[in-house]
C-alpha atoms as a PDB file:
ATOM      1  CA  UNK A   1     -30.706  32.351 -30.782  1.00  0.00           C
ATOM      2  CA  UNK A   2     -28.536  32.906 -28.087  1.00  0.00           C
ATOM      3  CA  UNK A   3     -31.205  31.266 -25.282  1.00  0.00           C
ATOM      4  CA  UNK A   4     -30.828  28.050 -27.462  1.00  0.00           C
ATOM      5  CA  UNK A   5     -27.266  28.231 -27.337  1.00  0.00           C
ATOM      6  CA  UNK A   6     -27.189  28.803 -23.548  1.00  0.00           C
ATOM      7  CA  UNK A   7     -29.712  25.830 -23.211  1.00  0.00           C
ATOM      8  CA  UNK A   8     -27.377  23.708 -25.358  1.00  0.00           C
ATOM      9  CA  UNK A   9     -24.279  24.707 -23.365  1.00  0.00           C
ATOM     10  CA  UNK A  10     -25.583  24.365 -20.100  1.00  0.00           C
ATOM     11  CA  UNK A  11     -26.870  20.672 -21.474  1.00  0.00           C
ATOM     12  CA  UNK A  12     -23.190  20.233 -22.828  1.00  0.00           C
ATOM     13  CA  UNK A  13     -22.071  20.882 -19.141  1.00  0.00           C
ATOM     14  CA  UNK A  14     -24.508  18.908 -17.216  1.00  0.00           C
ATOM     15  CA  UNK A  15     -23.435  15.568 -19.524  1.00  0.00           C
ATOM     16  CA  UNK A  16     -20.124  16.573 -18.814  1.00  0.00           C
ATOM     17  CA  UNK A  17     -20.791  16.717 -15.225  1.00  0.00           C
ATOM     18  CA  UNK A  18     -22.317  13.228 -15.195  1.00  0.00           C
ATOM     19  CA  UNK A  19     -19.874  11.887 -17.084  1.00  0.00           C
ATOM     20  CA  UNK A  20     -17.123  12.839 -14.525  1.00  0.00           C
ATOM     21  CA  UNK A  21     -19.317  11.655 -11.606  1.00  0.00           C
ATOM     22  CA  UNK A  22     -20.146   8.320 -13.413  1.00  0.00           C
ATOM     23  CA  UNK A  23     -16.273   7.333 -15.231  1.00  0.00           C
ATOM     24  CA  UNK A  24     -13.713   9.047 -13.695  1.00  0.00           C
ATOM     25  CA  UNK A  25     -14.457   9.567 -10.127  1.00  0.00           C
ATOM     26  CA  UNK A  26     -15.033   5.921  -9.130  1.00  0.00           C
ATOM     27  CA  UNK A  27     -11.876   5.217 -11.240  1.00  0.00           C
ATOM     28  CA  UNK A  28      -9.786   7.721  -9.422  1.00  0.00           C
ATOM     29  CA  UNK A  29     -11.383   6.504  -6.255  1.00  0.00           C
ATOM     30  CA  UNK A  30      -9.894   3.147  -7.301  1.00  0.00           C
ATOM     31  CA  UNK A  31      -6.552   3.944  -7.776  1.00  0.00           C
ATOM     32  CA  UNK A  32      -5.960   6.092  -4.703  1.00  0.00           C
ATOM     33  CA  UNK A  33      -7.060   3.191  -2.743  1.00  0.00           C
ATOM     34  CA  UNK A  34      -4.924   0.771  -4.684  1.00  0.00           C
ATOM     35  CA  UNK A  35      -1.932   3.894  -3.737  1.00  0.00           C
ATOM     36  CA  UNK A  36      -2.642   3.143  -0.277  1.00  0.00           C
ATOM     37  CA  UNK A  37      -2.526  -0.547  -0.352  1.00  0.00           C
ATOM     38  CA  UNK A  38       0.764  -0.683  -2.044  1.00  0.00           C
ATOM     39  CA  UNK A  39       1.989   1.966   0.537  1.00  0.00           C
ATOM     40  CA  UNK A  40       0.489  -0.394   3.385  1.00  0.00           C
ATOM     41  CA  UNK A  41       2.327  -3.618   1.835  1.00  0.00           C
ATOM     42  CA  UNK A  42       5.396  -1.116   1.568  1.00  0.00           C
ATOM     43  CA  UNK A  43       5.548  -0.252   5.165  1.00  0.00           C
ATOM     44  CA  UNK A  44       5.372  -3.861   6.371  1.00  0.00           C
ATOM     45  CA  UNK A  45       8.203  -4.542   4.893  1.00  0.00           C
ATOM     46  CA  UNK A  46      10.171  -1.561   5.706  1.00  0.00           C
ATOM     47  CA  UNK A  47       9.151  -3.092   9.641  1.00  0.00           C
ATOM     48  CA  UNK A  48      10.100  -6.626   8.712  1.00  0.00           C
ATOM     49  CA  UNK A  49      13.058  -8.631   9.447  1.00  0.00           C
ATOM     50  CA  UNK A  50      14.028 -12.476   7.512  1.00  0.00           C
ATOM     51  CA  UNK A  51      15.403 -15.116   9.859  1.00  0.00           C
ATOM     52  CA  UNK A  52      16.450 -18.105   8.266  1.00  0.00           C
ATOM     53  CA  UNK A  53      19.507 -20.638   8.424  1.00  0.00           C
ATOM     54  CA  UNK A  54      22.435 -20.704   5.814  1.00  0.00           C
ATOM     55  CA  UNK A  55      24.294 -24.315   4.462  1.00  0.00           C
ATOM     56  CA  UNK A  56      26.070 -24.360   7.635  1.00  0.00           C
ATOM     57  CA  UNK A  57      22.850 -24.010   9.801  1.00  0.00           C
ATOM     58  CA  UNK A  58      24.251 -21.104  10.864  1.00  0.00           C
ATOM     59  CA  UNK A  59      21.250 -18.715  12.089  1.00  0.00           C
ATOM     60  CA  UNK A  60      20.787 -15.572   9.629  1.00  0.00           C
ATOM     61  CA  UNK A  61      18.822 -12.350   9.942  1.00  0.00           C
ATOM     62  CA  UNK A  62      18.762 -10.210   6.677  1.00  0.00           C
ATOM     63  CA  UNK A  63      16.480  -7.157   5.424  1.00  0.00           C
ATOM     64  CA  UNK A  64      15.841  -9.280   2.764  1.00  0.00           C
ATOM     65  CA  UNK A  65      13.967 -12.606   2.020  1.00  0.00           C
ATOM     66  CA  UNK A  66      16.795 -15.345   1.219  1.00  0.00           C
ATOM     67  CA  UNK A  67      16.088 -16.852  -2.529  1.00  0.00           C
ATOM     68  CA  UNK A  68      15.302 -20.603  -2.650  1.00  0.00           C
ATOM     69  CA  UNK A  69      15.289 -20.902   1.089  1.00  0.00           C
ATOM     70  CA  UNK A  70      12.516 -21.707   3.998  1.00  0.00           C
ATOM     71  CA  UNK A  71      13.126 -18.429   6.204  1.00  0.00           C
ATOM     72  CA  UNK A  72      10.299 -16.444   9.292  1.00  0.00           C
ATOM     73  CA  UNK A  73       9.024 -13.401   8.696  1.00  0.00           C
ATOM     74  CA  UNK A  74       9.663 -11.379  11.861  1.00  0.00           C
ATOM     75  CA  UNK A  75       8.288  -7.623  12.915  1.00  0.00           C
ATOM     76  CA  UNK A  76      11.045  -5.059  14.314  1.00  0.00           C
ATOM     77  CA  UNK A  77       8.742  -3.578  16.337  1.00  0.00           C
ATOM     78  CA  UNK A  78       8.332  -5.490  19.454  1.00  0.00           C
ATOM     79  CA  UNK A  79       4.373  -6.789  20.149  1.00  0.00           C
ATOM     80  CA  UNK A  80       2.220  -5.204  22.846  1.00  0.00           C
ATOM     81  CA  UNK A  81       3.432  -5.798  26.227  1.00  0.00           C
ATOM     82  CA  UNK A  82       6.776  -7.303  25.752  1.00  0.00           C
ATOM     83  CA  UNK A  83       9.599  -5.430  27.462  1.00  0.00           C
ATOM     84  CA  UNK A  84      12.782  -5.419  25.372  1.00  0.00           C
ATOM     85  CA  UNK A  85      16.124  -4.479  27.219  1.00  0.00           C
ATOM     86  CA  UNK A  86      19.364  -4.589  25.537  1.00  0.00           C
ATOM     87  CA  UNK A  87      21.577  -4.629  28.646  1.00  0.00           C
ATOM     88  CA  UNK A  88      21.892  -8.366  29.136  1.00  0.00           C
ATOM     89  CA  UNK A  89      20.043  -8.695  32.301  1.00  0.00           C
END
């Protein structure tokens, strides 16, 4: 009696086992890579920088997107190659 019940729990186990493998590892998968995108989108913004003009055509740069307005997406970090120098030279 106690070899069927050791057969039956070590059946119980294996079906749990694939069940894991099967369901909630692809799932978890899943969601750790949509973690990463959403981190991804989050750091592109933290590095970007809205230029756009106001009613008075008066040039703006903001953190944020302007609401109802055509504005350019522009990095803070300067591209490969470029040498930026703040001394006015």
């Amino acid at each position: 009696m106690r070899t069927l019940g050791a057969v039956l729990l070590a059946a119980a186990l294996a079906v749990a086992a694939w069940w894991w493998f099967t369901r909630e590892m692809p799932r978890r998968a899943q969601q750790r890579e949509a973690a990463a995108e959403a981190a991804a989108i989050q750091a592109r913004r933290a590095d970007t920088l809205y230029r756009w003009r106001d009613d008075a055509g008066n040039l703006q740069i903001t953190q944020d997107p302007p609401k109802g307005r055509h504005y350019e997406r522009i990095s803070k970090t300067p591209r490969e190659g470029i040498e930026v120098r703040g001394s006015g030279d």
